[in-house]
ModelCIF file with pLDDT and N, C-alpha, C, O atoms, coordinates in Angstrom:
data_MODEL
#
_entry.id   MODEL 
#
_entity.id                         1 
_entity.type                       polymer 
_entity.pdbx_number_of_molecules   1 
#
_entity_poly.entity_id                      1 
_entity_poly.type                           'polypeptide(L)' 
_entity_poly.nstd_linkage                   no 
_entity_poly.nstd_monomer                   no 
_entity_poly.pdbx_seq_one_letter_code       
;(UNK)(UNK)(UNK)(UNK)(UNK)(UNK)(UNK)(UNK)(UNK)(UNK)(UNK)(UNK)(UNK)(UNK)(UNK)(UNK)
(UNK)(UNK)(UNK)(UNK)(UNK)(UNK)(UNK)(UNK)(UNK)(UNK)(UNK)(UNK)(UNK)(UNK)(UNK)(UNK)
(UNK)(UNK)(UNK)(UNK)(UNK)(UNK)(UNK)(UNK)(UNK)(UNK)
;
_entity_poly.pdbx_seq_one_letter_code_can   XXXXXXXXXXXXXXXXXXXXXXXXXXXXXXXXXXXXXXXXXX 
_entity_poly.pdbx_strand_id                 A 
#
loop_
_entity_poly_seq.entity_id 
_entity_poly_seq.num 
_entity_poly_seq.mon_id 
_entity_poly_seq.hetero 
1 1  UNK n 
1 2  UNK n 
1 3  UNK n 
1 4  UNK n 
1 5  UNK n 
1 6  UNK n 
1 7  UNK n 
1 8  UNK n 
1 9  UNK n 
1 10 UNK n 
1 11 UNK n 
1 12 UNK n 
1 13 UNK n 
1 14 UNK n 
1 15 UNK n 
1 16 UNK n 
1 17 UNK n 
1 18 UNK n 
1 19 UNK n 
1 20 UNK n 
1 21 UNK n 
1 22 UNK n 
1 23 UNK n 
1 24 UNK n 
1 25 UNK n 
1 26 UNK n 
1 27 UNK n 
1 28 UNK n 
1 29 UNK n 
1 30 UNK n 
1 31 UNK n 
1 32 UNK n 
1 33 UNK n 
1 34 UNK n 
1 35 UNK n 
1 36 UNK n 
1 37 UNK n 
1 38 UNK n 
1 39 UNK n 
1 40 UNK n 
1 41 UNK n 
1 42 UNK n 
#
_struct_asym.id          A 
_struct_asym.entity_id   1 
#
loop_
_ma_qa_metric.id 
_ma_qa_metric.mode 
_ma_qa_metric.name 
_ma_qa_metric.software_group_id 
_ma_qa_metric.type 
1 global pLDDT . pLDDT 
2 local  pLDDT . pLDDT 
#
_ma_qa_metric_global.metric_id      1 
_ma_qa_metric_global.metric_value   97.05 
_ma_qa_metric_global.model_id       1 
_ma_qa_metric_global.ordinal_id     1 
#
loop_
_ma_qa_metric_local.label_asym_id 
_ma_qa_metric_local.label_comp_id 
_ma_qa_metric_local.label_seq_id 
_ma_qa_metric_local.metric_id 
_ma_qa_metric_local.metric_value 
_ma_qa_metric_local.model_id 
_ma_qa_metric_local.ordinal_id 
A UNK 1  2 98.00 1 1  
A UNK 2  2 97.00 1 2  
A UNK 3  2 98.00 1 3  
A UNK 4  2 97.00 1 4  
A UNK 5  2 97.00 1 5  
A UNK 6  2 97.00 1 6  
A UNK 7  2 97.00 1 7  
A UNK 8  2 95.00 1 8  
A UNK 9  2 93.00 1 9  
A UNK 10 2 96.00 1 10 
A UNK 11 2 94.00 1 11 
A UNK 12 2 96.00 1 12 
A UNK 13 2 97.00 1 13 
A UNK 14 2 97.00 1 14 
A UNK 15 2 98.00 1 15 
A UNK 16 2 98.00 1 16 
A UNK 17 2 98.00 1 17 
A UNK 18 2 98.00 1 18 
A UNK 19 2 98.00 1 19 
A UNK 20 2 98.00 1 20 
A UNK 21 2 98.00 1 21 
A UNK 22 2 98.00 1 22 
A UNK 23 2 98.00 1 23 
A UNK 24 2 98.00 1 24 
A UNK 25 2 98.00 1 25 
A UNK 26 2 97.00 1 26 
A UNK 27 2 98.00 1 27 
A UNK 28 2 97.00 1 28 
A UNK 29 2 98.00 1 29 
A UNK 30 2 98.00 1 30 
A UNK 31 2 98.00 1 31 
A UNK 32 2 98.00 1 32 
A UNK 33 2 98.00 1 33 
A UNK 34 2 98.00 1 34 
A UNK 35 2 98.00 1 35 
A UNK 36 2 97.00 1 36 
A UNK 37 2 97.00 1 37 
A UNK 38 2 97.00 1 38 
A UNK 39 2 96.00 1 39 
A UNK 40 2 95.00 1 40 
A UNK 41 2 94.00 1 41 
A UNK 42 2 95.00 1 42 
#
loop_
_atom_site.group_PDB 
_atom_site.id 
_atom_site.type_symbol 
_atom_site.label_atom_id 
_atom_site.label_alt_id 
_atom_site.label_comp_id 
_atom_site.label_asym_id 
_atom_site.label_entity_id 
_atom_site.label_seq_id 
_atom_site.pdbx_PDB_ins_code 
_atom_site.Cartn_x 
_atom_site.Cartn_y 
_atom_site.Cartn_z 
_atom_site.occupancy 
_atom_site.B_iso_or_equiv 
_atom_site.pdbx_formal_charge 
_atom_site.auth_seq_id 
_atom_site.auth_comp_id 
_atom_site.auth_asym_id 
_atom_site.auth_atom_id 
_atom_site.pdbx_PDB_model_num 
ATOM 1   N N  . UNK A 1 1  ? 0.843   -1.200  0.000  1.00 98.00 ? 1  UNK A N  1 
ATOM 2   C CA . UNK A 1 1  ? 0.000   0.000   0.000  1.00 98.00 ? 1  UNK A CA 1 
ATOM 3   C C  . UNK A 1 1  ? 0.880   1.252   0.000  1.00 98.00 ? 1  UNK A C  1 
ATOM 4   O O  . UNK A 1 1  ? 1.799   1.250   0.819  1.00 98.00 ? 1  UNK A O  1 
ATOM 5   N N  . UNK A 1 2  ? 0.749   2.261   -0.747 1.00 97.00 ? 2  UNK A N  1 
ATOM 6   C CA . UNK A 1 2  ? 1.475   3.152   -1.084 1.00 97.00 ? 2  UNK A CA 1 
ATOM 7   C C  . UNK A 1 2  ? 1.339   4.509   -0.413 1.00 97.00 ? 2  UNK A C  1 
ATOM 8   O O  . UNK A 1 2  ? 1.749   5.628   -0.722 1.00 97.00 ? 2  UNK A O  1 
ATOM 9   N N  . UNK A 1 3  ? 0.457   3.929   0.854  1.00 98.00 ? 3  UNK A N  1 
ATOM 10  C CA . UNK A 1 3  ? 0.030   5.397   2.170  1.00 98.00 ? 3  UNK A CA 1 
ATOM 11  C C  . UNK A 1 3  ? 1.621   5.746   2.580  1.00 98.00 ? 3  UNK A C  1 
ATOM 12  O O  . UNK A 1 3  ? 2.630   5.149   2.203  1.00 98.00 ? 3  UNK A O  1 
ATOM 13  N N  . UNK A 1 4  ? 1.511   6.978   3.530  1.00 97.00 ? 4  UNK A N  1 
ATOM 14  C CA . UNK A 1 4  ? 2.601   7.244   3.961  1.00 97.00 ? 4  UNK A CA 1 
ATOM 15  C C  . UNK A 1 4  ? 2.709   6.494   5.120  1.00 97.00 ? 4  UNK A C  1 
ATOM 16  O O  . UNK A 1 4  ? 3.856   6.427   5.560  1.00 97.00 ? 4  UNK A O  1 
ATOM 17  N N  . UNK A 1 5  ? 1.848   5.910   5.744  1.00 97.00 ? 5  UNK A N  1 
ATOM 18  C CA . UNK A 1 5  ? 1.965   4.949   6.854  1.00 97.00 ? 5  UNK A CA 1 
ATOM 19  C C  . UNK A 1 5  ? 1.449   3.766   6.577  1.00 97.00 ? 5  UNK A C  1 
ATOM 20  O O  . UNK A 1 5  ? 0.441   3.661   7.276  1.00 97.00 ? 5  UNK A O  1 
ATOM 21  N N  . UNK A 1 6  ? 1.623   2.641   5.816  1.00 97.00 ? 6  UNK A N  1 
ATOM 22  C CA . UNK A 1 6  ? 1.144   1.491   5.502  1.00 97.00 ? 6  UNK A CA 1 
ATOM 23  C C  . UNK A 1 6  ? 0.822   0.392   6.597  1.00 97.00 ? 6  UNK A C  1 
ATOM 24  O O  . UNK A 1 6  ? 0.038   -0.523  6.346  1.00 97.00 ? 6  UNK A O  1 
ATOM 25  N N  . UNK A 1 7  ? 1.463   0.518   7.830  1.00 97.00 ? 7  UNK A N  1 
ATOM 26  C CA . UNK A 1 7  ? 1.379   -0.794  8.565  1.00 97.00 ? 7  UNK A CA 1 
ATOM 27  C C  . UNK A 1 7  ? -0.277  -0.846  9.272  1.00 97.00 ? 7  UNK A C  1 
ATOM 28  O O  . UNK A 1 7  ? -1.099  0.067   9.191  1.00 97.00 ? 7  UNK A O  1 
ATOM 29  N N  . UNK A 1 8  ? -0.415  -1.781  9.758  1.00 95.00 ? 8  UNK A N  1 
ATOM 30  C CA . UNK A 1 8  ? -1.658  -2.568  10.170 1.00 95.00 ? 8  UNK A CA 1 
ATOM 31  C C  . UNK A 1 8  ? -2.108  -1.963  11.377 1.00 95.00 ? 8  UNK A C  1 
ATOM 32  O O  . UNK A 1 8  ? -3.331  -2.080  11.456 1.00 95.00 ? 8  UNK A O  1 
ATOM 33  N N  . UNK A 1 9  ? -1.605  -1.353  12.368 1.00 93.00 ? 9  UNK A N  1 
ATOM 34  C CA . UNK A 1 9  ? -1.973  -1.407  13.333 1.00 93.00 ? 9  UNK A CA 1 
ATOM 35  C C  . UNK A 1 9  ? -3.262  -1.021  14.190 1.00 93.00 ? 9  UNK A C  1 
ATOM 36  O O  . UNK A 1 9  ? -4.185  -0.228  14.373 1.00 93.00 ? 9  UNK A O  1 
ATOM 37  N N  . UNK A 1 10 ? -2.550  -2.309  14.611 1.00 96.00 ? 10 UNK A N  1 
ATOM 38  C CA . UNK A 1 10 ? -4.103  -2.830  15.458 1.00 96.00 ? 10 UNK A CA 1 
ATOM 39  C C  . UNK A 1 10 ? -4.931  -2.293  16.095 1.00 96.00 ? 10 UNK A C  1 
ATOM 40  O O  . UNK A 1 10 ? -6.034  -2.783  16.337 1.00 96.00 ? 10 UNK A O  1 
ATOM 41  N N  . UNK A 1 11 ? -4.385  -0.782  16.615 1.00 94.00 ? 11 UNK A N  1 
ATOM 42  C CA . UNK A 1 11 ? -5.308  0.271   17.689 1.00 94.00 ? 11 UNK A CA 1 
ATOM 43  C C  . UNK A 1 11 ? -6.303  0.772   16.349 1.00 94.00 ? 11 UNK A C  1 
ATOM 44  O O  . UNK A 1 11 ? -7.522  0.904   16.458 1.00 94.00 ? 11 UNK A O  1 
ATOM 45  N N  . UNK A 1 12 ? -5.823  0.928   15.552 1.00 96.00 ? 12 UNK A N  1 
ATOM 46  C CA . UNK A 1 12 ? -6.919  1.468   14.633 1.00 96.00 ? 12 UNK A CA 1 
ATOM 47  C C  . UNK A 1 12 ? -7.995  0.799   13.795 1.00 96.00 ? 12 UNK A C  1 
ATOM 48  O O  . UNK A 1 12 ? -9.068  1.286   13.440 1.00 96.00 ? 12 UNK A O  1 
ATOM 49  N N  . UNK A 1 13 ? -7.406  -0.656  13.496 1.00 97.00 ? 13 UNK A N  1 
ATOM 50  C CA . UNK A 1 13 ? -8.017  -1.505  12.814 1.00 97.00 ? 13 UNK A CA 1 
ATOM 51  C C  . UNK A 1 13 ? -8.648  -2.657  14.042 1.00 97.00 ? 13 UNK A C  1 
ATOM 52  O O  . UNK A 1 13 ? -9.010  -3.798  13.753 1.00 97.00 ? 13 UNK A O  1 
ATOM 53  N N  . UNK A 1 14 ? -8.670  -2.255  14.999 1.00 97.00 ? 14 UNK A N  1 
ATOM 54  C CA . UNK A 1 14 ? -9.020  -3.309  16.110 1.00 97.00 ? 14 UNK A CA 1 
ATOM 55  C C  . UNK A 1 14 ? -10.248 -4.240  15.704 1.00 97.00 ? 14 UNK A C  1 
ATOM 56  O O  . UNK A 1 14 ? -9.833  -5.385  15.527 1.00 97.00 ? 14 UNK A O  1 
ATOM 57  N N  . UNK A 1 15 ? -11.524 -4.138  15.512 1.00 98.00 ? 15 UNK A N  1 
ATOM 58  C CA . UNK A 1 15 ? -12.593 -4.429  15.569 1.00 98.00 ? 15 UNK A CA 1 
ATOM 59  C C  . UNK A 1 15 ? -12.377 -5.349  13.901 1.00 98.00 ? 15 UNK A C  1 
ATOM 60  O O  . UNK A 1 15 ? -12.722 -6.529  13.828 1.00 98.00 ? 15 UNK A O  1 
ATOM 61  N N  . UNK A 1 16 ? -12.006 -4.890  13.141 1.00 98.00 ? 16 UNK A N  1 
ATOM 62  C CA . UNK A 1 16 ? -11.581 -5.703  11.451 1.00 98.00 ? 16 UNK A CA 1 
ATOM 63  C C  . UNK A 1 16 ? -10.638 -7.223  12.155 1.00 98.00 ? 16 UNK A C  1 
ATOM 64  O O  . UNK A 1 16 ? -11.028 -8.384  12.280 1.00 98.00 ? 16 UNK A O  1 
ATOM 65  N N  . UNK A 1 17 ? -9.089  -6.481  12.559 1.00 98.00 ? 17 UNK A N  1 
ATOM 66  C CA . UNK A 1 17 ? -8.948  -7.538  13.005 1.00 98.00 ? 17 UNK A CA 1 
ATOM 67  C C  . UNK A 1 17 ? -9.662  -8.960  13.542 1.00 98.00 ? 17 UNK A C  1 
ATOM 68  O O  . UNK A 1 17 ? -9.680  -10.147 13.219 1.00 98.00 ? 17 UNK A O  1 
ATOM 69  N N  . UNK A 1 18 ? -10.173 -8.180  14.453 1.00 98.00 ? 18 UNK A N  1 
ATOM 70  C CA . UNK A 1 18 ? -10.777 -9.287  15.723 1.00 98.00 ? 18 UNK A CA 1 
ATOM 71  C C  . UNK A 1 18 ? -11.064 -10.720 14.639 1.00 98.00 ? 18 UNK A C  1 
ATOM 72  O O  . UNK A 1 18 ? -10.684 -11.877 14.461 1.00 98.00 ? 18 UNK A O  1 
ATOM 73  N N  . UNK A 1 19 ? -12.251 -9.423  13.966 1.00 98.00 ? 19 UNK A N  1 
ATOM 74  C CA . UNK A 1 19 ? -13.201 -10.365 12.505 1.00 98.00 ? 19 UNK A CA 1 
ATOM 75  C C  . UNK A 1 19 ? -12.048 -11.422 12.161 1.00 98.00 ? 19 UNK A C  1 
ATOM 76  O O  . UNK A 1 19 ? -12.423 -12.568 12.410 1.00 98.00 ? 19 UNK A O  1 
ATOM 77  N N  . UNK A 1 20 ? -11.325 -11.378 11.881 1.00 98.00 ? 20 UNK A N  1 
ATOM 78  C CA . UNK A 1 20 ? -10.569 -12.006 11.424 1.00 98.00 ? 20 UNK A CA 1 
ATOM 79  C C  . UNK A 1 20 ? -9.672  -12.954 11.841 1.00 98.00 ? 20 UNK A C  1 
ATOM 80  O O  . UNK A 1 20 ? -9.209  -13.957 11.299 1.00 98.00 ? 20 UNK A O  1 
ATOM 81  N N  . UNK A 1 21 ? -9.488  -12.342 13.117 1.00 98.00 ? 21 UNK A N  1 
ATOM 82  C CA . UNK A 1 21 ? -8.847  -13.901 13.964 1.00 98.00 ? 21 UNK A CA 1 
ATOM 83  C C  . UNK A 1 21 ? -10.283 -14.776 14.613 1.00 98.00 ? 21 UNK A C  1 
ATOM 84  O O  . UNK A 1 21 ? -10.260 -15.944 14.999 1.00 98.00 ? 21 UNK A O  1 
ATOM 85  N N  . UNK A 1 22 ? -11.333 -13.984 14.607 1.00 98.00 ? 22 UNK A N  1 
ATOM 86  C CA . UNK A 1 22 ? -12.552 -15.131 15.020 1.00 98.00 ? 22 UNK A CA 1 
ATOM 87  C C  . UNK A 1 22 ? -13.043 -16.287 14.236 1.00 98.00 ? 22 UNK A C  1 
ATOM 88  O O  . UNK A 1 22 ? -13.584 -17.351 14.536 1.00 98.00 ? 22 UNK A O  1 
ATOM 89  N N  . UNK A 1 23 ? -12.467 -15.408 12.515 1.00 98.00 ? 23 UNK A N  1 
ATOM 90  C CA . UNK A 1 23 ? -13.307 -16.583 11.610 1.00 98.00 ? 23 UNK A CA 1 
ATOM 91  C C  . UNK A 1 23 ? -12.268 -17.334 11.664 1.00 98.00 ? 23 UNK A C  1 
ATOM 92  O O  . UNK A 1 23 ? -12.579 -18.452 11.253 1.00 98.00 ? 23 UNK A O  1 
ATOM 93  N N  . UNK A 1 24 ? -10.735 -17.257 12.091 1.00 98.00 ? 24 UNK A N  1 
ATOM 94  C CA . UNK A 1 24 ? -9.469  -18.254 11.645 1.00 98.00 ? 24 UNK A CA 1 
ATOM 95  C C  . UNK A 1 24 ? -10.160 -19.250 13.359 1.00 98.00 ? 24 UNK A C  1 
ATOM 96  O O  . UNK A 1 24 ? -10.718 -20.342 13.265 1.00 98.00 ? 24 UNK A O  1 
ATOM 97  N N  . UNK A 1 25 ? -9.978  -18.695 14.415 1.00 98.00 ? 25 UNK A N  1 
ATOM 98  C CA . UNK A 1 25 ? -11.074 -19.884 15.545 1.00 98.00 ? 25 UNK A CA 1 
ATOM 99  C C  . UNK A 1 25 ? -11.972 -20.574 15.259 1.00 98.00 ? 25 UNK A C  1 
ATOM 100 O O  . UNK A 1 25 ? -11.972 -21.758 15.594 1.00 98.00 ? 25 UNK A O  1 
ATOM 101 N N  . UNK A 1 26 ? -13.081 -19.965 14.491 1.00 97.00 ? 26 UNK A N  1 
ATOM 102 C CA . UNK A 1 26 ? -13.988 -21.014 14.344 1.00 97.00 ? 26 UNK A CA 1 
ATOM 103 C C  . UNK A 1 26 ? -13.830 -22.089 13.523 1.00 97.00 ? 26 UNK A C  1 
ATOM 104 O O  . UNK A 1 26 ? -14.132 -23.272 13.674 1.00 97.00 ? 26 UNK A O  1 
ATOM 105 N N  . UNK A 1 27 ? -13.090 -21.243 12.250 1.00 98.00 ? 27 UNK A N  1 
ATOM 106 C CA . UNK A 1 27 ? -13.029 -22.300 11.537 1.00 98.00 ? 27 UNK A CA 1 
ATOM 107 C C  . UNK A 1 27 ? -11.868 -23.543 11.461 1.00 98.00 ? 27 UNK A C  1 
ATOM 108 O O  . UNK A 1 27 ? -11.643 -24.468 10.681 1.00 98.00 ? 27 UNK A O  1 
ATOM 109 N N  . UNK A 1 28 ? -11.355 -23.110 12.525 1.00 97.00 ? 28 UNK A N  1 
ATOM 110 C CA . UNK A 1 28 ? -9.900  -23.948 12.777 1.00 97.00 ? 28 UNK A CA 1 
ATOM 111 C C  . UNK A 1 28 ? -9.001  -23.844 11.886 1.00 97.00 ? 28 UNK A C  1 
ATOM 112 O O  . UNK A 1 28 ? -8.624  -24.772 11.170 1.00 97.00 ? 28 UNK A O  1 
ATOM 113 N N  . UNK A 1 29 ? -8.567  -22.649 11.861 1.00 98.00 ? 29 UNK A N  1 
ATOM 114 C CA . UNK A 1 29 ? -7.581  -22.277 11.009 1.00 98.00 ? 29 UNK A CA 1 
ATOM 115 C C  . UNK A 1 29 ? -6.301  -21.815 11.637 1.00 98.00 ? 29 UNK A C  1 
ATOM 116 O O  . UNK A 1 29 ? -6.317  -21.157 12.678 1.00 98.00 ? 29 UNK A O  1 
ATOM 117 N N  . UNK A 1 30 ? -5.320  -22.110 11.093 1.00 98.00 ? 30 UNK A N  1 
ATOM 118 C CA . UNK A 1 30 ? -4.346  -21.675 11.416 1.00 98.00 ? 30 UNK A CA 1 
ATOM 119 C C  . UNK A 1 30 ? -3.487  -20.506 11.155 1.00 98.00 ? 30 UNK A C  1 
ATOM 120 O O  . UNK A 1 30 ? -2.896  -20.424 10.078 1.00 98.00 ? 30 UNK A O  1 
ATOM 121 N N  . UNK A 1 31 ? -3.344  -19.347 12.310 1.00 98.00 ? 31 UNK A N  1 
ATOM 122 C CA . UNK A 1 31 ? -2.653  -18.220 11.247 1.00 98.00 ? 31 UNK A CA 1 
ATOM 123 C C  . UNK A 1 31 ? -1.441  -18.414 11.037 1.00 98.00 ? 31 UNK A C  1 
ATOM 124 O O  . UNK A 1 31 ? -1.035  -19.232 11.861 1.00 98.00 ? 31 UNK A O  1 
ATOM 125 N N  . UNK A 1 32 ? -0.642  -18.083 10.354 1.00 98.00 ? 32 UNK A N  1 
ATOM 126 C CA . UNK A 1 32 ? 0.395   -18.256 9.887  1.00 98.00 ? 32 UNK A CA 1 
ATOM 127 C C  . UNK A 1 32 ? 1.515   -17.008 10.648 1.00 98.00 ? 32 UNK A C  1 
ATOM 128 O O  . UNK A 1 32 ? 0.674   -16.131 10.845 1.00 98.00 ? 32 UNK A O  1 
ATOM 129 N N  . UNK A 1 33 ? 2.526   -16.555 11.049 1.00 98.00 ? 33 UNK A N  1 
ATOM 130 C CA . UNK A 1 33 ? 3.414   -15.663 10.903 1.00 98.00 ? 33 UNK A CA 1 
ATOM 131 C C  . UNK A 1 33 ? 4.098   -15.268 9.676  1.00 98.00 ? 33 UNK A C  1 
ATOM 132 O O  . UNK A 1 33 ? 4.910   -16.102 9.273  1.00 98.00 ? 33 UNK A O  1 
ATOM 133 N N  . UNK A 1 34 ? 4.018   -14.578 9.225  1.00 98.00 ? 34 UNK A N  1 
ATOM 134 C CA . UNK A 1 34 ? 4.738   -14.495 8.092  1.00 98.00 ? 34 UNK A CA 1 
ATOM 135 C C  . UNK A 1 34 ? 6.167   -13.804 8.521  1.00 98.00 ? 34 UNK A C  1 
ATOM 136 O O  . UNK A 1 34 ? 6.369   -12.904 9.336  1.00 98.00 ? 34 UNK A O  1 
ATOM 137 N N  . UNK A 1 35 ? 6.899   -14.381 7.866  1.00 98.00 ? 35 UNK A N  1 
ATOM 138 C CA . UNK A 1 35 ? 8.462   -13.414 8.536  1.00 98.00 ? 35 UNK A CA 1 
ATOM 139 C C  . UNK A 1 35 ? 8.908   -12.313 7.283  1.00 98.00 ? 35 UNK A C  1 
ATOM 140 O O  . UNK A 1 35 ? 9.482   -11.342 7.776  1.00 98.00 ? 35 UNK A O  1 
ATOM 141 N N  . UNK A 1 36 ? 8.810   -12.249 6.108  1.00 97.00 ? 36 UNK A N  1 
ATOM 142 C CA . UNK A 1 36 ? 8.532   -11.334 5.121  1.00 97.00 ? 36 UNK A CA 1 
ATOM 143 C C  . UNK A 1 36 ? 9.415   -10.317 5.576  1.00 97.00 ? 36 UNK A C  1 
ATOM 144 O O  . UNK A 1 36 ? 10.575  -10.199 5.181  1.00 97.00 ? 36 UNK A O  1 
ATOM 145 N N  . UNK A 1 37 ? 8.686   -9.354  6.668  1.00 97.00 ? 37 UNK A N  1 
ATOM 146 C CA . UNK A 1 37 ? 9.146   -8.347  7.466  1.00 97.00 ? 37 UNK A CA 1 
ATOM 147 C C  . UNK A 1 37 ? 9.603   -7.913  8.416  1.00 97.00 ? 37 UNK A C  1 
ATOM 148 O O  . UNK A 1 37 ? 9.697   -6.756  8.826  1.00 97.00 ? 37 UNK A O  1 
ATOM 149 N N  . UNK A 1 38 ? 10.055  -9.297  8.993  1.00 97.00 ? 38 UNK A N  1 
ATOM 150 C CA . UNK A 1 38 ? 10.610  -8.897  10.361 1.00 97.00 ? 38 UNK A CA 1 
ATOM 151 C C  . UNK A 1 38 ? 11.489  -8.177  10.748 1.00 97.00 ? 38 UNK A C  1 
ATOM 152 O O  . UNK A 1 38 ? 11.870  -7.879  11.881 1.00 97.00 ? 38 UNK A O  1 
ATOM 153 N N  . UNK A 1 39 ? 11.926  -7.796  9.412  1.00 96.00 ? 39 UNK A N  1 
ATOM 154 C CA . UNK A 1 39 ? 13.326  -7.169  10.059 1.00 96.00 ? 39 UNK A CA 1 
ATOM 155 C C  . UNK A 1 39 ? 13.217  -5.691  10.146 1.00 96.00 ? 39 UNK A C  1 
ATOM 156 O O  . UNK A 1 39 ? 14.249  -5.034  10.281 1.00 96.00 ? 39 UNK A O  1 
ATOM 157 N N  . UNK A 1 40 ? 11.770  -4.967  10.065 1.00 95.00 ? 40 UNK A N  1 
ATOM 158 C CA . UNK A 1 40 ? 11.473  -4.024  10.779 1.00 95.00 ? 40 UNK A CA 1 
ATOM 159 C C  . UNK A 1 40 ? 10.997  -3.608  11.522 1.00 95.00 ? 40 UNK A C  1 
ATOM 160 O O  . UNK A 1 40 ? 9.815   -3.900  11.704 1.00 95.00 ? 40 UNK A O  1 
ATOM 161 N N  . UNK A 1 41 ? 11.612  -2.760  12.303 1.00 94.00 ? 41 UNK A N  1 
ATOM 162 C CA . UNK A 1 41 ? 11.252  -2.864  13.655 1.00 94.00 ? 41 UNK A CA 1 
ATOM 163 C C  . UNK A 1 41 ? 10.035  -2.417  13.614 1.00 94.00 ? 41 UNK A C  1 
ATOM 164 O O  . UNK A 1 41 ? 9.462   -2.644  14.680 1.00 94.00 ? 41 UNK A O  1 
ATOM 165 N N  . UNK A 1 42 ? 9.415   -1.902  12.884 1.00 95.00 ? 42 UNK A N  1 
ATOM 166 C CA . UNK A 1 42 ? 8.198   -1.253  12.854 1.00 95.00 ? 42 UNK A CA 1 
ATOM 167 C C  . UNK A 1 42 ? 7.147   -2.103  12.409 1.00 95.00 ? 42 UNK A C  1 
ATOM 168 O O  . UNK A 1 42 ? 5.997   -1.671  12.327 1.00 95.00 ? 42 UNK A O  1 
#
């Protein structure tokens, strides 16, 4: 995404998230980590 602040974070997107780790619970899914980016600290 080509915003000046691209990352995810969660204080803002809280409630989307959630959605999203509830349907990976119910449905027994597994999330994955992706390491892609770890190497910023941000």
């Amino acid at each position: 995404a080509p915003y000046a602040d691209p990352e995810i974070a969660y204080g803002d997107f809280r409630e989307d998230i959630d959605a999203v780790l509830q349907a990976a619970l119910e449905t027994d899914t597994v999330l994955e980590l992706n390491t892609r980016r770890l190497d910023s600290r941000r």
